[in-house]
C-alpha atoms as a PDB file:
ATOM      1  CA  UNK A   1      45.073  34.243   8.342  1.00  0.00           C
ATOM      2  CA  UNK A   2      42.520  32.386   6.840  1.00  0.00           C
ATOM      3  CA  UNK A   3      41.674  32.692   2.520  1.00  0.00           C
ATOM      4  CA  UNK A   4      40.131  30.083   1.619  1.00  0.00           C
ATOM      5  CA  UNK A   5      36.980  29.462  -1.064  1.00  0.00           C
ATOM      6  CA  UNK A   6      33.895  31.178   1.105  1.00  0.00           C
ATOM      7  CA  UNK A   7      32.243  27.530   0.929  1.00  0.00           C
ATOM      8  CA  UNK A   8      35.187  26.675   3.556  1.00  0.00           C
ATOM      9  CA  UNK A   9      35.238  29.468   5.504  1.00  0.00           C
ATOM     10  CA  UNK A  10      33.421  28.267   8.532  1.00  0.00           C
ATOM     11  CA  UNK A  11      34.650  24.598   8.442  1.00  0.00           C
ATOM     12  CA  UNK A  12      38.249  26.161   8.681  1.00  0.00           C
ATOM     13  CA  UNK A  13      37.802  28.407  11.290  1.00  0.00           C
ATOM     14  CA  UNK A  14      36.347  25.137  13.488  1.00  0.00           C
ATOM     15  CA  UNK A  15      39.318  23.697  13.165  1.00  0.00           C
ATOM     16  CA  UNK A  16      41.317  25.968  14.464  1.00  0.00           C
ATOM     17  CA  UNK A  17      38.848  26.378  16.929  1.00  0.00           C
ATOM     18  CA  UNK A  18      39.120  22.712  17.644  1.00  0.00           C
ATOM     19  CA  UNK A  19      42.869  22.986  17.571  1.00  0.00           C
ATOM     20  CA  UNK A  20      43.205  25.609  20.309  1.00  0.00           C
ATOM     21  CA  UNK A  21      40.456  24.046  22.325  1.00  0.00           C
ATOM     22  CA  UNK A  22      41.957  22.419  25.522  1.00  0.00           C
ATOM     23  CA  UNK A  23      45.571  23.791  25.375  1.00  0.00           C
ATOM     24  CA  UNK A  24      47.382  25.578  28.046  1.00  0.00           C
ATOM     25  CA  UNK A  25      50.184  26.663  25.622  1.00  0.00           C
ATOM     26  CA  UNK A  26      47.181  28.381  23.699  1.00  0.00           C
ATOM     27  CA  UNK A  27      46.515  30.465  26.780  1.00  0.00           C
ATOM     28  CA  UNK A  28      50.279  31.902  27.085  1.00  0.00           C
ATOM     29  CA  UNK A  29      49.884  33.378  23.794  1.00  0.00           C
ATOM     30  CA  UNK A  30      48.487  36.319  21.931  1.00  0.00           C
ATOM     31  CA  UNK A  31      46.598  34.281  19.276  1.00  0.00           C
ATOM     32  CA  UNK A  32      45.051  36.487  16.080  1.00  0.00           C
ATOM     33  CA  UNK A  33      42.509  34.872  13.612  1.00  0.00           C
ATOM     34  CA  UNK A  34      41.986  37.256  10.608  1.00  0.00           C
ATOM     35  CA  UNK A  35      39.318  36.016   8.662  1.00  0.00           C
ATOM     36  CA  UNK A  36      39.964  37.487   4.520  1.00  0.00           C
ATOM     37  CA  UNK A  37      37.213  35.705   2.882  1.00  0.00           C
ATOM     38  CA  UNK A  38      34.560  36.583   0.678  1.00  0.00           C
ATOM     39  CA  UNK A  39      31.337  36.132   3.516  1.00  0.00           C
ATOM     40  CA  UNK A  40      28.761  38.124   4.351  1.00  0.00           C
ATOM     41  CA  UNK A  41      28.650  39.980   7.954  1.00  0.00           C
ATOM     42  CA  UNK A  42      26.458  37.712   8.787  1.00  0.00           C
ATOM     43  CA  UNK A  43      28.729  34.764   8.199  1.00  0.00           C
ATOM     44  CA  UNK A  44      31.214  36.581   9.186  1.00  0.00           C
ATOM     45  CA  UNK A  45      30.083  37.415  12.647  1.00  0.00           C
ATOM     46  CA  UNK A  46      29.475  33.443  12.804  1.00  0.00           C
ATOM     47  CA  UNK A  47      32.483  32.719  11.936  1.00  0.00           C
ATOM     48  CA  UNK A  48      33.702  34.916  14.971  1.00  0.00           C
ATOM     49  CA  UNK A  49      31.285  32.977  17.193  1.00  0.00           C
ATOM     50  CA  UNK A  50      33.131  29.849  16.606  1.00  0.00           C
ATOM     51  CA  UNK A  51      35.486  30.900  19.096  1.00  0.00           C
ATOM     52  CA  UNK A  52      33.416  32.667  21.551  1.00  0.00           C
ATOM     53  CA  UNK A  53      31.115  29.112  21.764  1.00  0.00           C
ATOM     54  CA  UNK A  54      34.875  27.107  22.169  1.00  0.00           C
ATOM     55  CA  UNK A  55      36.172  29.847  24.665  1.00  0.00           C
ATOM     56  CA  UNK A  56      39.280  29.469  22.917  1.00  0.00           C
ATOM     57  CA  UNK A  57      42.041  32.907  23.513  1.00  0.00           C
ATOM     58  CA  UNK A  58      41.572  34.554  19.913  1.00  0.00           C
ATOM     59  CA  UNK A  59      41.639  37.924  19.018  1.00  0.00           C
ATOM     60  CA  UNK A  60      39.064  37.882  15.733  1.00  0.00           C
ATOM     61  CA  UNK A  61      39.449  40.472  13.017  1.00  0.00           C
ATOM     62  CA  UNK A  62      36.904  40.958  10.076  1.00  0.00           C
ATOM     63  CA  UNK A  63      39.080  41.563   6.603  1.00  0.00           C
ATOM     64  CA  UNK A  64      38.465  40.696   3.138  1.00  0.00           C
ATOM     65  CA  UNK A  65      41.160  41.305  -0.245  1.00  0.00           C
ATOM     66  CA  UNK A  66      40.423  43.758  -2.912  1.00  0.00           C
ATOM     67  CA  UNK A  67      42.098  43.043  -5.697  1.00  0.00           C
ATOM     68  CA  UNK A  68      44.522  41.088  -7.272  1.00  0.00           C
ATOM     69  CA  UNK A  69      47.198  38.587  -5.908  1.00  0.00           C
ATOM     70  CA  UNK A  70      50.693  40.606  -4.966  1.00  0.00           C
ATOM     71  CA  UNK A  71      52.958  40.512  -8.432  1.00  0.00           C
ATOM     72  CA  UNK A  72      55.988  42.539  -9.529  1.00  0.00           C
ATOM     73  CA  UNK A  73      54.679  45.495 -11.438  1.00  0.00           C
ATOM     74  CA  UNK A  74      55.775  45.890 -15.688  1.00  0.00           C
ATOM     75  CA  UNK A  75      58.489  48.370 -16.458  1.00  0.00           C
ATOM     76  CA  UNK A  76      56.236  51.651 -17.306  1.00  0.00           C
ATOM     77  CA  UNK A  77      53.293  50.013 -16.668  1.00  0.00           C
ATOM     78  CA  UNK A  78      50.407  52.158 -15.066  1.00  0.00           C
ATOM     79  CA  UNK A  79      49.020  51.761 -11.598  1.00  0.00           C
ATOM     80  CA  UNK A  80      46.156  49.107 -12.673  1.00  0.00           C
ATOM     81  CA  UNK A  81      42.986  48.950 -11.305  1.00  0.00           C
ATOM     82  CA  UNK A  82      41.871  51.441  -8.846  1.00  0.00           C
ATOM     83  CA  UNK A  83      41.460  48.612  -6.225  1.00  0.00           C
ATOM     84  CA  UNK A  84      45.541  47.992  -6.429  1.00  0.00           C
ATOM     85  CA  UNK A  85      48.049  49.991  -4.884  1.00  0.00           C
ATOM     86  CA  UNK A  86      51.996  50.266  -5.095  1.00  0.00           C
ATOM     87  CA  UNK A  87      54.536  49.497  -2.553  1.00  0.00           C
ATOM     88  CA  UNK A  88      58.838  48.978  -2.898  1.00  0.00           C
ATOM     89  CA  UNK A  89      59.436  45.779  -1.487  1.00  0.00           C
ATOM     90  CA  UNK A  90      63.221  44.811  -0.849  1.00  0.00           C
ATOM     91  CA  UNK A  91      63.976  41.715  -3.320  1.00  0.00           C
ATOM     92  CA  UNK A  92      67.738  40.733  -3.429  1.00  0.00           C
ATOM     93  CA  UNK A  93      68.777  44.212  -2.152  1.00  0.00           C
ATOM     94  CA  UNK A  94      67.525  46.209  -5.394  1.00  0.00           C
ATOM     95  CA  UNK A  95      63.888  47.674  -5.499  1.00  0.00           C
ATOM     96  CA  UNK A  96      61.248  46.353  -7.009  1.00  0.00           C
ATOM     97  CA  UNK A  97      57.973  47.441  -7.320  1.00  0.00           C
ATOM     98  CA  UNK A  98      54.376  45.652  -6.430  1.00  0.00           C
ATOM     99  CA  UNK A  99      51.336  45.760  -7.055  1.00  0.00           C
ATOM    100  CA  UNK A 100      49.734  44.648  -4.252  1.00  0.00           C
ATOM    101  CA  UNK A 101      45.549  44.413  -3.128  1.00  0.00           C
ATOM    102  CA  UNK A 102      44.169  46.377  -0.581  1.00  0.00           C
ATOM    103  CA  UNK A 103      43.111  44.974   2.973  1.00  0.00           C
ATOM    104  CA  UNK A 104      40.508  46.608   4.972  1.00  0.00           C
ATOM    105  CA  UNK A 105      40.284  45.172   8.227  1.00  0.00           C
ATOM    106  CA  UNK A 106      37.789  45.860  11.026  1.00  0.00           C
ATOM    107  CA  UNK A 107      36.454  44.596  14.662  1.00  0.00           C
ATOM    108  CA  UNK A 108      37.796  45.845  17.843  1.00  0.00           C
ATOM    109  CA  UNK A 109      41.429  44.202  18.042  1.00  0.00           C
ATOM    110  CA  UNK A 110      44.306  45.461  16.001  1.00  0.00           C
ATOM    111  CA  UNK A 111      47.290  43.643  15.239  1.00  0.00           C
ATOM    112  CA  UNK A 112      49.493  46.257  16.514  1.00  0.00           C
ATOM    113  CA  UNK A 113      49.536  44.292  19.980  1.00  0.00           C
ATOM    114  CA  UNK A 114      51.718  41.449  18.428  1.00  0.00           C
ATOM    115  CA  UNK A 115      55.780  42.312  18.477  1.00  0.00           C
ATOM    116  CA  UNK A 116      56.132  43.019  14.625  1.00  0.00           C
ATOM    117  CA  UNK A 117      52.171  43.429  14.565  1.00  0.00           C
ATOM    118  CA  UNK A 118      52.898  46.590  13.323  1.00  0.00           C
ATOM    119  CA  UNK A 119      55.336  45.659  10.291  1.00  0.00           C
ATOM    120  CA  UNK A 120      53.200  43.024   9.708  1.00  0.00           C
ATOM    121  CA  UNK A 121      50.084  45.541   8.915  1.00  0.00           C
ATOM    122  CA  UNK A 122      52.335  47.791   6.908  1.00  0.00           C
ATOM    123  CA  UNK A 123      53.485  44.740   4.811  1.00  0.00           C
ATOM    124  CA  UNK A 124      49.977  43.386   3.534  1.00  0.00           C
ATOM    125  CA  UNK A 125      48.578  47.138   3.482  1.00  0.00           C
ATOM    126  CA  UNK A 126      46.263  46.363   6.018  1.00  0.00           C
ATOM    127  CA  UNK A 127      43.934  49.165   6.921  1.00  0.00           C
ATOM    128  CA  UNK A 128      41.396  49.731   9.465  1.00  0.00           C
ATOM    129  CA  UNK A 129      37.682  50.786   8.433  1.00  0.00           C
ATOM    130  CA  UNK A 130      35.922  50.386  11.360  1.00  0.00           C
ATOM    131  CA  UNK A 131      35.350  48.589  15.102  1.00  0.00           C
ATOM    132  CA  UNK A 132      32.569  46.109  13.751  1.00  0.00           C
ATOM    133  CA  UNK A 133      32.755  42.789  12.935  1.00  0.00           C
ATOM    134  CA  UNK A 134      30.781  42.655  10.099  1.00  0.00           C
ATOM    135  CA  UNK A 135      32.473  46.101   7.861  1.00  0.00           C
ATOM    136  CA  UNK A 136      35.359  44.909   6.540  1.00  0.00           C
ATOM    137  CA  UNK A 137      32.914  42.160   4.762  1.00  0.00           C
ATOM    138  CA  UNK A 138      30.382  44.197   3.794  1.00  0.00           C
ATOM    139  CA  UNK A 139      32.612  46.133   2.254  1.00  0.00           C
ATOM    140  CA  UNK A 140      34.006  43.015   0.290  1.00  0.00           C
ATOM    141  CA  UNK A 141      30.600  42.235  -0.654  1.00  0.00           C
ATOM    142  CA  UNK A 142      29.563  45.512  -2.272  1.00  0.00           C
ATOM    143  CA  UNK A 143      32.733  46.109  -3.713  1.00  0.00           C
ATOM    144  CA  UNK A 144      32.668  42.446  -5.596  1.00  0.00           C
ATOM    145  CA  UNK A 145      28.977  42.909  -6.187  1.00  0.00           C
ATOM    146  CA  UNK A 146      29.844  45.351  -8.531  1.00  0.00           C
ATOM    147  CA  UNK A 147      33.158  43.651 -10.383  1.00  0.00           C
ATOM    148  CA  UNK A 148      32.321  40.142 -10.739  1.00  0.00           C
ATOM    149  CA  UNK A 149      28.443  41.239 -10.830  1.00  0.00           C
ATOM    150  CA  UNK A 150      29.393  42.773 -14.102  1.00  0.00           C
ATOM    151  CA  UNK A 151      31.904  39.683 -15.178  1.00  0.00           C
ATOM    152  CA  UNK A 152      28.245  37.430 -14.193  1.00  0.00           C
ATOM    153  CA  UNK A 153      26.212  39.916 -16.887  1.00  0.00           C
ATOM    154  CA  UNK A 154      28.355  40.058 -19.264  1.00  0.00           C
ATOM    155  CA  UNK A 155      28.749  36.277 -19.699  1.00  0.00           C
ATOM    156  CA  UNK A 156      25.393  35.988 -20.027  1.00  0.00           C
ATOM    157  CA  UNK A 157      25.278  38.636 -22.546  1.00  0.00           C
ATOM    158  CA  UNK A 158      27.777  37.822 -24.584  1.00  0.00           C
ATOM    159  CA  UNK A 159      26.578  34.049 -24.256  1.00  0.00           C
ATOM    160  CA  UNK A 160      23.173  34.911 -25.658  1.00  0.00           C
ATOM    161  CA  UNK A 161      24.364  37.241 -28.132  1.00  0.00           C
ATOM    162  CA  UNK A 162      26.233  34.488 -29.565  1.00  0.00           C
ATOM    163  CA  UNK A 163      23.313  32.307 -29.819  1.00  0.00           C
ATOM    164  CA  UNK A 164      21.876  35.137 -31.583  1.00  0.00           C
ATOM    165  CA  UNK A 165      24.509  35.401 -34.078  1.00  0.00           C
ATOM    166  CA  UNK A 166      25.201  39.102 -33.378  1.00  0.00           C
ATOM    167  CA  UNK A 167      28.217  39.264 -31.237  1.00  0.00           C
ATOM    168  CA  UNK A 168      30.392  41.087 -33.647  1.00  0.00           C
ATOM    169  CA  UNK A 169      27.430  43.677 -33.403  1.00  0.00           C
ATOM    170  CA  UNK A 170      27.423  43.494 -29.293  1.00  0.00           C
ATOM    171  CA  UNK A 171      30.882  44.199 -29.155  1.00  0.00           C
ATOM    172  CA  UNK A 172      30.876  46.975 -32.477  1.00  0.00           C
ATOM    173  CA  UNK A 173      28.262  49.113 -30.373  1.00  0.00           C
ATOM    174  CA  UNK A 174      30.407  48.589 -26.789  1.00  0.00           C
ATOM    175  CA  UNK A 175      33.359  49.854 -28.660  1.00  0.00           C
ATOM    176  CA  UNK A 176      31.394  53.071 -29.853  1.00  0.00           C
ATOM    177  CA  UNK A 177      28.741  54.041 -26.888  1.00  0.00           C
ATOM    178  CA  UNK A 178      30.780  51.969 -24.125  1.00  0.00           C
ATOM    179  CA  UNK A 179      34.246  51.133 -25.395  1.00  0.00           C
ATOM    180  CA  UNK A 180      35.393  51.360 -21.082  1.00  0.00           C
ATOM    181  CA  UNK A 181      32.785  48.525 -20.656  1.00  0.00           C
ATOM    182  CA  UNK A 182      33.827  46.438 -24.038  1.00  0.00           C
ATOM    183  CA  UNK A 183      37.847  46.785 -22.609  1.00  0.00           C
ATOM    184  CA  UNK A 184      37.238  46.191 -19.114  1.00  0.00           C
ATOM    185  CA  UNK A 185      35.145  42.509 -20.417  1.00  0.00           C
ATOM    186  CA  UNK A 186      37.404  41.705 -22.419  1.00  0.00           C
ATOM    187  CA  UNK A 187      40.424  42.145 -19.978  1.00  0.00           C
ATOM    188  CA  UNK A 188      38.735  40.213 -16.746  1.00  0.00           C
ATOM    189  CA  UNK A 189      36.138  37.798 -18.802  1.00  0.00           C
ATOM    190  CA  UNK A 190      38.561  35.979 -19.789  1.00  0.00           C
ATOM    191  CA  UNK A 191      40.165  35.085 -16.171  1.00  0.00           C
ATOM    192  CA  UNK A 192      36.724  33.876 -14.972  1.00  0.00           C
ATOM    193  CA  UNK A 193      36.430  30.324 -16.077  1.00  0.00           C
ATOM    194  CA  UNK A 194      38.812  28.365 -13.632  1.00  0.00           C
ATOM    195  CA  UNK A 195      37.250  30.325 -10.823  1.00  0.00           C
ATOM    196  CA  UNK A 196      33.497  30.098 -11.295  1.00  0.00           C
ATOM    197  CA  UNK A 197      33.328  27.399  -8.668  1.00  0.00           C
ATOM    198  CA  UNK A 198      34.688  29.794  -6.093  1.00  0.00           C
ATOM    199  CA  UNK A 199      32.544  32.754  -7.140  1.00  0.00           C
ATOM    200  CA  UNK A 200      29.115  30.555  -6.571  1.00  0.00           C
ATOM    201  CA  UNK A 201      29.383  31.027  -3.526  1.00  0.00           C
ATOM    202  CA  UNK A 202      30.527  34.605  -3.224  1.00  0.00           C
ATOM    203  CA  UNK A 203      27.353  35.685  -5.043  1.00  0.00           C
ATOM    204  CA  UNK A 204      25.056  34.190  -2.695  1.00  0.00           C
ATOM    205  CA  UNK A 205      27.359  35.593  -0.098  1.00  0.00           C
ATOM    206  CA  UNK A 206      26.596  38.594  -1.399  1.00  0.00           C
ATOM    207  CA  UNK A 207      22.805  38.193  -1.967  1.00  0.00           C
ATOM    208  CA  UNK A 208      22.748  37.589   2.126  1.00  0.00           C
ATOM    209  CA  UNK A 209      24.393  40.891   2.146  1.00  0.00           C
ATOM    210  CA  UNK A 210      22.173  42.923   0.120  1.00  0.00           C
ATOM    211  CA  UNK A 211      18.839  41.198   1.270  1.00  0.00           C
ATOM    212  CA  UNK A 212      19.918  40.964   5.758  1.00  0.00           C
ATOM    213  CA  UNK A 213      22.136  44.512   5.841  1.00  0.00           C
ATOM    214  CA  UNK A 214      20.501  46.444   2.206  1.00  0.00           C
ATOM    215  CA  UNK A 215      16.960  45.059   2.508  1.00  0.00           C
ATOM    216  CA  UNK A 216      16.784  43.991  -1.186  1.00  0.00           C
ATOM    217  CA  UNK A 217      15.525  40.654  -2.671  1.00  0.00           C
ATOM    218  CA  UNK A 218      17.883  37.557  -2.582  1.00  0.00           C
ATOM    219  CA  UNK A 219      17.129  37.217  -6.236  1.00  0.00           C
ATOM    220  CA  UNK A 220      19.430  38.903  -8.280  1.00  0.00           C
ATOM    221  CA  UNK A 221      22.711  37.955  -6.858  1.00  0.00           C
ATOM    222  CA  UNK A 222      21.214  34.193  -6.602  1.00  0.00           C
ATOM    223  CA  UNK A 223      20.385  34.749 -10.203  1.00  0.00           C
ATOM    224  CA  UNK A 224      24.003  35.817 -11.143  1.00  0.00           C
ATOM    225  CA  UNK A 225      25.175  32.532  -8.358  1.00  0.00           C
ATOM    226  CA  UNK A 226      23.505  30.479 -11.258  1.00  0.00           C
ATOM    227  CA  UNK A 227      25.282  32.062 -14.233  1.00  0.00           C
ATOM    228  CA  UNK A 228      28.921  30.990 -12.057  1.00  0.00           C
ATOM    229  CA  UNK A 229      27.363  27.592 -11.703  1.00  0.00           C
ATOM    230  CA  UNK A 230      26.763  26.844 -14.618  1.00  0.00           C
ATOM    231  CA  UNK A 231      30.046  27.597 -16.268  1.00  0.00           C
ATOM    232  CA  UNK A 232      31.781  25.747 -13.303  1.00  0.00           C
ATOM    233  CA  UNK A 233      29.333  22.704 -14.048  1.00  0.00           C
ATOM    234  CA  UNK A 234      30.219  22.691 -17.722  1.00  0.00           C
ATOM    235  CA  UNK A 235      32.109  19.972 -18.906  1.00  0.00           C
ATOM    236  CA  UNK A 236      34.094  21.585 -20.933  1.00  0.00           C
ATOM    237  CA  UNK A 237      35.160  25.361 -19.065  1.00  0.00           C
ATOM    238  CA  UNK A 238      34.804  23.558 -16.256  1.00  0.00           C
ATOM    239  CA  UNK A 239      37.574  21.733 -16.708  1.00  0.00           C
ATOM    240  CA  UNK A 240      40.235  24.996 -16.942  1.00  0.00           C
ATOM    241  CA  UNK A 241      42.475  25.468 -14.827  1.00  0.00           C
ATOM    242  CA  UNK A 242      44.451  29.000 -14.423  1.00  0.00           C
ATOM    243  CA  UNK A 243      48.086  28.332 -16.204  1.00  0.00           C
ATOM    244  CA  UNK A 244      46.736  25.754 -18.614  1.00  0.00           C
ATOM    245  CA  UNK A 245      44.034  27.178 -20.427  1.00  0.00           C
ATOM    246  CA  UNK A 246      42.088  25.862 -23.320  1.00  0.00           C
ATOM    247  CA  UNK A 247      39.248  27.491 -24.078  1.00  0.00           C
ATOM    248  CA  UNK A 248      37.381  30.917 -23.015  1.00  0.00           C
ATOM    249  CA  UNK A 249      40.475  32.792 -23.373  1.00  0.00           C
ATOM    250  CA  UNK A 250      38.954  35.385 -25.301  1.00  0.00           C
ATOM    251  CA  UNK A 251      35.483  36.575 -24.421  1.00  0.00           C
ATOM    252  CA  UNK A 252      33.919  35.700 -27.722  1.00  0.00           C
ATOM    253  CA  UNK A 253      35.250  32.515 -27.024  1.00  0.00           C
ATOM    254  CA  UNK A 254      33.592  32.093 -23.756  1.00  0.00           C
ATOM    255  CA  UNK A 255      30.414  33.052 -25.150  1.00  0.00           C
ATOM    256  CA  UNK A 256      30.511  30.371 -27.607  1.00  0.00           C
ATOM    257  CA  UNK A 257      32.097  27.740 -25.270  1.00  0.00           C
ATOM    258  CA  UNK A 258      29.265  28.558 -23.056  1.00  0.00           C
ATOM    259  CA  UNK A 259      26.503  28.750 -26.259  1.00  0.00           C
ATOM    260  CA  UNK A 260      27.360  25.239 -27.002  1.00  0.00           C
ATOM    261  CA  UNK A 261      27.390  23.644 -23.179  1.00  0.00           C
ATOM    262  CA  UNK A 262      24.050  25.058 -22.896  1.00  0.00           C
ATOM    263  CA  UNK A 263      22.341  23.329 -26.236  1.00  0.00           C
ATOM    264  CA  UNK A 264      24.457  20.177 -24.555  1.00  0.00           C
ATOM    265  CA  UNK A 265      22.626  20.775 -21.531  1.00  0.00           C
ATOM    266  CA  UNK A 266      19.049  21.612 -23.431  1.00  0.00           C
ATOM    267  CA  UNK A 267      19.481  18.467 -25.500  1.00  0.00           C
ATOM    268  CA  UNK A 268      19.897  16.312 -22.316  1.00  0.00           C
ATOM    269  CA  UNK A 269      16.681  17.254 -21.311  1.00  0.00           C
ATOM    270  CA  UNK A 270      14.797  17.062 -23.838  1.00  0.00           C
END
């Protein structure tokens, strides 16, 4: 299984490529490569190539993660985002409850031909959405179009209402026309920081996706690649790290954080 940043994605699966390539123990086995990144089909279906052009014995299967990493769910805490589901996993003999992403898969092999392929695909919720190589991706792609999309617009928002001197006011009106907007920036804003670098390269994932399979300009999501970029380039958010935070850890935070790496970036080039 292969999660990895989407910068990596290829490289990786070349190596294993690479690995396999030549070996007769290979051959005895029923090899699976289950690529979960965050491409586009196109990539994607690239990525499956690797093998095909190395004739090496792998089954390839399209998937991608929707949500967030598997952790034990609060005492009498809801069921979270819609994108998270709920499973009783055995820990120590007494039951405890996860939350735990959802995994579409697709292409034409199913994991079901391995001996526990089958217990394996129950464990990680893995779910089937179609034969293609190429769905299970797209999928990812829309679906994170439209979360971190929103995280990209609302740092830029926020970031240039601060400059502005009115985000008390940004936030006031959220909280009376929008206040599921305000809460949902305010919860997941936050987070973004120590994983801009990784989320570069989703977005222009994702504007492959929308301009080779939705027929829409590469600009917007390019756009939004720049807003990630730019925090991950700044010297001072791009220095945090997830457990050791400093700064951004409030959204009006990372709109000022932000504020004043841009004036240190204006006043470079000037």
């Amino acid at each position: 299984m292969s999660v990895v940043p989407p910068r990596d994605a290829g490289a990786t699966a070349q190596r294993i490529a690479d690995a396999l390539s030549g070996g007769s123990a290979a051959a005895e086995k029923t090899i699976f490569y289950v690529d979960l990144n965050a491409v586009s089909p196109t990539t994607v279906r690239a990525i499956a190539g690797i093998f095909v052009t190395a004739r090496v014995p792998v089954n390839f299967i399209d998937g991608c993660i929707l949500g967030a990493p598997p952790r034990p769910k609060k005492p009498n805490a809801g069921s979270g985002h819609s994108s998270v589901t709920t499973a009783t996993l055995q820990d120590d003999d007494e039951g405890t409850e996860w939350s735990q992403p959802n995994i579409p898969v697709s292409g034409p092999h199913q994991l079901s031909l391995l001996p526990d392929g089958a217990q394996i695909a129950k464990a990680l919720k893995l779910r089937s959405v179609s034969p293609e190589i190429g769905a299970a991706s797209g999928l990812k792609m829309c679906f994170a179009a439209i979360t971190k999309g929103f995280l990209g617009l609302v740092t830029q928002s926020f970031t240039t209402a601060h400059r502005l001197g009115v985000t008390d006011e940004l936030m006031r009106e959220l909280g009376d026309v929008a206040p599921d907007k305000l809460a949902s920036a305010e919860k997941l804003a936050p987070d973004m920081p120590p994983k801009a670098y990784r989320w570069i390269k989703e977005m222009e994932e994702i504007s492959d996706t929308m301009h080779d399979d939705g027929g829409w300009s590469k600009d917007l999501f390019r756009g939004l690649a720049d807003v990630y970029r730019s925090v991950a380039e700044d010297e001072v958010l791009g220095k945090e790290k997830i457990g050791k935070r400093k700064r951004g850890t409030t959204i009006a935070d990372l709109a000022a954080a932000m504020a004043e790496g841009l004036e240190r970036k204006r006043k470079k080039t000037e």
